[in-house]
Protein backbone atom coordinates (compact mmCIF):
# COMPACT_ATOMS: atom_id res chain seq x y z
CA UNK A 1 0.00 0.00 0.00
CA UNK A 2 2.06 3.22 -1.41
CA UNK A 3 0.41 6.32 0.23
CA UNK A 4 -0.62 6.06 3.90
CA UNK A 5 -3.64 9.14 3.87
CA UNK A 6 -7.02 8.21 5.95
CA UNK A 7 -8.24 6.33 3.17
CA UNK A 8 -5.40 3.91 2.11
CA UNK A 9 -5.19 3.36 6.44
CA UNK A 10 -8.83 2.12 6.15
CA UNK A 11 -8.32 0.46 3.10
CA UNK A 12 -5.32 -1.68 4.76
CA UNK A 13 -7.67 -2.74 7.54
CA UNK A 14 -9.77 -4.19 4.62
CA UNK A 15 -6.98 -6.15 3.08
CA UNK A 16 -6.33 -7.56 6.63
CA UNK A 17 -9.69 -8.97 7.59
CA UNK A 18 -9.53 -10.48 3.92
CA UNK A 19 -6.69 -12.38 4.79
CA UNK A 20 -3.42 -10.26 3.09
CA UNK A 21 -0.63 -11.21 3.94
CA UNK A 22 2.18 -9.76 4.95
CA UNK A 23 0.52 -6.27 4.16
CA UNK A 24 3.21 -3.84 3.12
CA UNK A 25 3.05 -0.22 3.83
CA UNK A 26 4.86 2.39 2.22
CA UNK A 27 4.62 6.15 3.13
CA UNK A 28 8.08 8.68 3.44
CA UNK A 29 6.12 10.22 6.64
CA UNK A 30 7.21 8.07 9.70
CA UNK A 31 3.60 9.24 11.73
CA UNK A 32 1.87 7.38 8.72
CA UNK A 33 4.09 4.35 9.03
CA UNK A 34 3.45 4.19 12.54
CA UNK A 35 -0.34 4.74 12.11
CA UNK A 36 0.08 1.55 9.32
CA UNK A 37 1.87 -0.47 11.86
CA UNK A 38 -1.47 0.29 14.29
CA UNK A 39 -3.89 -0.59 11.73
CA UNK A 40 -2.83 -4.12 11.13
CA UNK A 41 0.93 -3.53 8.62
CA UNK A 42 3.10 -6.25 8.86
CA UNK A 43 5.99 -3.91 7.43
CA UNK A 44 5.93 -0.32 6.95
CA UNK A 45 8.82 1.38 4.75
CA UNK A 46 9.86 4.96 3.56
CA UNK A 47 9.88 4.72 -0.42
CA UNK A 48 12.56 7.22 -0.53
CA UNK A 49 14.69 5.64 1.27
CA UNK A 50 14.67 2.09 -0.15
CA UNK A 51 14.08 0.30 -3.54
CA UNK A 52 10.11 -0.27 -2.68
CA UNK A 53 9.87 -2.79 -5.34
CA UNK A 54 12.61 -4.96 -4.10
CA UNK A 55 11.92 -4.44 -0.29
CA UNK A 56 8.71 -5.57 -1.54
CA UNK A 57 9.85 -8.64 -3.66
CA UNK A 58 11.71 -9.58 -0.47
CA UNK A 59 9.01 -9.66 1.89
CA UNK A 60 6.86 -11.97 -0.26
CA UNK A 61 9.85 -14.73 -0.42
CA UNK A 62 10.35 -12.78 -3.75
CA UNK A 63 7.23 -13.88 -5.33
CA UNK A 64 5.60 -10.32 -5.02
CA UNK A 65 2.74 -8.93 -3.97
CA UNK A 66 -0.64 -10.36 -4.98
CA UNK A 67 -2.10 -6.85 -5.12
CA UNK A 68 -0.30 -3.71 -4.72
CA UNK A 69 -2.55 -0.61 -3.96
CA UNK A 70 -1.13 3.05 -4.70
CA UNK A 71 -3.19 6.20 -3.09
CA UNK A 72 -0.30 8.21 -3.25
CA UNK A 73 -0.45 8.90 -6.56
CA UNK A 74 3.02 9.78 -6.81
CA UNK A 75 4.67 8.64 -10.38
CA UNK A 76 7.41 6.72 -8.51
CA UNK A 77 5.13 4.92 -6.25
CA UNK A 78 3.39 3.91 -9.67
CA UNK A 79 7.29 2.31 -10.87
CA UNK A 80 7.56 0.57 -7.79
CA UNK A 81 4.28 -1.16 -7.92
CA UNK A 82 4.97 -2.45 -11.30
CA UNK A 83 8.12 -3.66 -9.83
CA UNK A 84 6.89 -5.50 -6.56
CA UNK A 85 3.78 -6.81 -8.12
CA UNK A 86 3.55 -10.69 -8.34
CA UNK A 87 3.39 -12.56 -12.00
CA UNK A 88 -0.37 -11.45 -13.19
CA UNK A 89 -0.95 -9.38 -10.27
CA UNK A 90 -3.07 -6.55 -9.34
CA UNK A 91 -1.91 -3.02 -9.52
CA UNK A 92 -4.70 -0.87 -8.15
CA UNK A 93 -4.05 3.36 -8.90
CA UNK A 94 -6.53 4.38 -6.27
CA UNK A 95 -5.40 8.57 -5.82
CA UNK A 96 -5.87 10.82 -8.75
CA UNK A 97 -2.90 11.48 -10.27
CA UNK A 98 -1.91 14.72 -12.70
CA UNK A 99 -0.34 13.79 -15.93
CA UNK A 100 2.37 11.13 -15.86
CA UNK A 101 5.51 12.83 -15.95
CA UNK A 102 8.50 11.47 -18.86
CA UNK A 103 10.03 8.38 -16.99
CA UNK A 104 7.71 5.68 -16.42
CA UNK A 105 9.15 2.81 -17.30
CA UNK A 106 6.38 0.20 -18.72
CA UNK A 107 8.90 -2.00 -20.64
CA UNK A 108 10.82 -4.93 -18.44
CA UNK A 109 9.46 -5.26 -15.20
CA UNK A 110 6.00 -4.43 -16.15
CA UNK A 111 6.04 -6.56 -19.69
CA UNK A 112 7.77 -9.60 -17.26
CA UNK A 113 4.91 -9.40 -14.29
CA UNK A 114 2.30 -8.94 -16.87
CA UNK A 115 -0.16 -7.32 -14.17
CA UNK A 116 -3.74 -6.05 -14.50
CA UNK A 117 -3.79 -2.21 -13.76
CA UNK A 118 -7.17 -0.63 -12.49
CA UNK A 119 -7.78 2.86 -12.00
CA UNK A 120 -10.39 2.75 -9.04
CA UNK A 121 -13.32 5.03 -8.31
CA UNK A 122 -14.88 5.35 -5.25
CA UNK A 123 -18.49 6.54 -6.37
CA UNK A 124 -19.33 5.08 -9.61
CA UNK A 125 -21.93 2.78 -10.08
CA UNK A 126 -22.23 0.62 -11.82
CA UNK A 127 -18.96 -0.53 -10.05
CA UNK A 128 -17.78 -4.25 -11.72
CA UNK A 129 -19.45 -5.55 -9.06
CA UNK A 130 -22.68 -4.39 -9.59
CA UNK A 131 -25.95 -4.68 -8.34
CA UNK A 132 -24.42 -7.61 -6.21
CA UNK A 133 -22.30 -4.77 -4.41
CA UNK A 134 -23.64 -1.19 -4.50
CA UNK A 135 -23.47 2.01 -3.02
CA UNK A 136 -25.80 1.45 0.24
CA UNK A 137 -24.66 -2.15 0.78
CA UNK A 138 -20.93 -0.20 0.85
CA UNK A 139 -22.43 1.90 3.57
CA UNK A 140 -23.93 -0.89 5.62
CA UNK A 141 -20.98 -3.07 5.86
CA UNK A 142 -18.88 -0.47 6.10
CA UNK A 143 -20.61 0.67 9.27
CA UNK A 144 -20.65 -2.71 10.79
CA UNK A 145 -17.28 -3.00 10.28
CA UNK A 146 -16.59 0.33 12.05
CA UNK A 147 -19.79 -0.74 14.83
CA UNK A 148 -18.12 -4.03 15.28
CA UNK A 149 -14.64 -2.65 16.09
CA UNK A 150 -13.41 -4.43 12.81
CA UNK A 151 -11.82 -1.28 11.96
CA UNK A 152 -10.18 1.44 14.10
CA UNK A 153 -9.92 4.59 12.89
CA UNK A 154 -8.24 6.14 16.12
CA UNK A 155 -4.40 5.85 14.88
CA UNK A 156 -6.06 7.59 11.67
CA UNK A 157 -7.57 10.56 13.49
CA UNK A 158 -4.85 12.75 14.27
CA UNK A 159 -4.61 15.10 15.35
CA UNK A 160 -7.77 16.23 17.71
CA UNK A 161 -8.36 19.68 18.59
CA UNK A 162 -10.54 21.31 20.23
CA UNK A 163 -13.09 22.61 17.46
CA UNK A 164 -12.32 26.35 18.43
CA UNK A 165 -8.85 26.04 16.86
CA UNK A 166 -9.73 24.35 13.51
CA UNK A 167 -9.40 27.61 11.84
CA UNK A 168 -5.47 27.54 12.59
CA UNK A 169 -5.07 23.63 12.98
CA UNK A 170 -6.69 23.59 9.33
CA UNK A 171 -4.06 25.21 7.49
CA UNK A 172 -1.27 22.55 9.07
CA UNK A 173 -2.52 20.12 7.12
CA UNK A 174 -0.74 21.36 3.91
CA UNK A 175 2.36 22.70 5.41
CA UNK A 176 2.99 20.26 8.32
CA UNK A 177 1.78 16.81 7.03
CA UNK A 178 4.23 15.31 9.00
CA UNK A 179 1.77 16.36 11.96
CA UNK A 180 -1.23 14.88 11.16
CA UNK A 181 -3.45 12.28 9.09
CA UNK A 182 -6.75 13.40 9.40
CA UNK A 183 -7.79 16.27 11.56
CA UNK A 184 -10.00 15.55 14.58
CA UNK A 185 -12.40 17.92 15.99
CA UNK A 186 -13.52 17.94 19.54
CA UNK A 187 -16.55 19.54 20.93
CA UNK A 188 -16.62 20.64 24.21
């Protein structure tokens, strides 16, 4: 999982009560690694400071990951999927990236592990899996889930403030991301 925001945390709680395994997360912001490592990460690296794809490769007894899920939408993190991603794997682009920037490499590594690349979408139906999965039977189970405990979204929420000071904690977000995940508001 390349890009550790509130949704790709969530989204690695998923893959865990599905059975991944190990789950791999990859963020260059050590509070998102650590917030990875809450949610249920058996590994959590900083992309810039290792060759993802490898690191990757290694921890899956070099076979690669089944799936590889990017929400940072970062061009490299893009490479590095391609890389890591097992023999007809899954490469899932879940951010929006801008335009592709001169670089990617689609010849070797993605012509040798021959994977299937989806661009997902959160709120279009029909969705492949529709009607058997749509929009309100997302909500339900996703509320279970959350009801039932199933997924924890307290290492995600960070940081709270009181909701007075959201008009200076807000801006932080941008220019200190190192500081936060998603920011919390608490009424008094």
């Amino acid at each position: 999982m390349f890009g550790l925001g509130a949704i790709s945390l969530i989204a690695l709680q998923l893959c865990r009560l599905a059975g991944a395994h190990p789950i791999i997360a990859l963020d260059p912001l050590e509070n998102r690694r650590q917030a990875a490592l809450q949610c249920g990460a058996d590994l959590a690296l900083d992309p810039a400071g290792c060759d993802a794809g490898r690191e990757i490769k290694k921890a899956t007894d070099h076979r690669g990951a089944d799936v590889v899920i990017d929400y940072s939408g970062h061009p490299s993190a893009l490479q590095q999927a391609l890389r890591g991603v097992a023999y007809l794997g899954t490469v899932v682009c879940g951010a929006y990236p801008g335009a592709w920037p001169a670089g990617l490499d689609l010849g070797a590594e993605a012509h040798m592990n021959r994977p299937t690349v989806i661009f997902s979408r959160a709120c279009s139906e029909p969705n492949p899996d529709h009607p058997n999965w749509n929009e309100q039977r997302i909500f339900d189970v996703c509320w279970r889930l959350l009801r039932e405990g199933q997924i924890d979204c307290e290492p995600i929420v960070q940081p709270v403030v009181p909701f007075d000071d959201l008009v200076h904690e807000y801006p932080r977000i941008a220019t200190h991301p190192e500081d936060n995940i998603k920011l919390g508001a608490r009424f008094q």
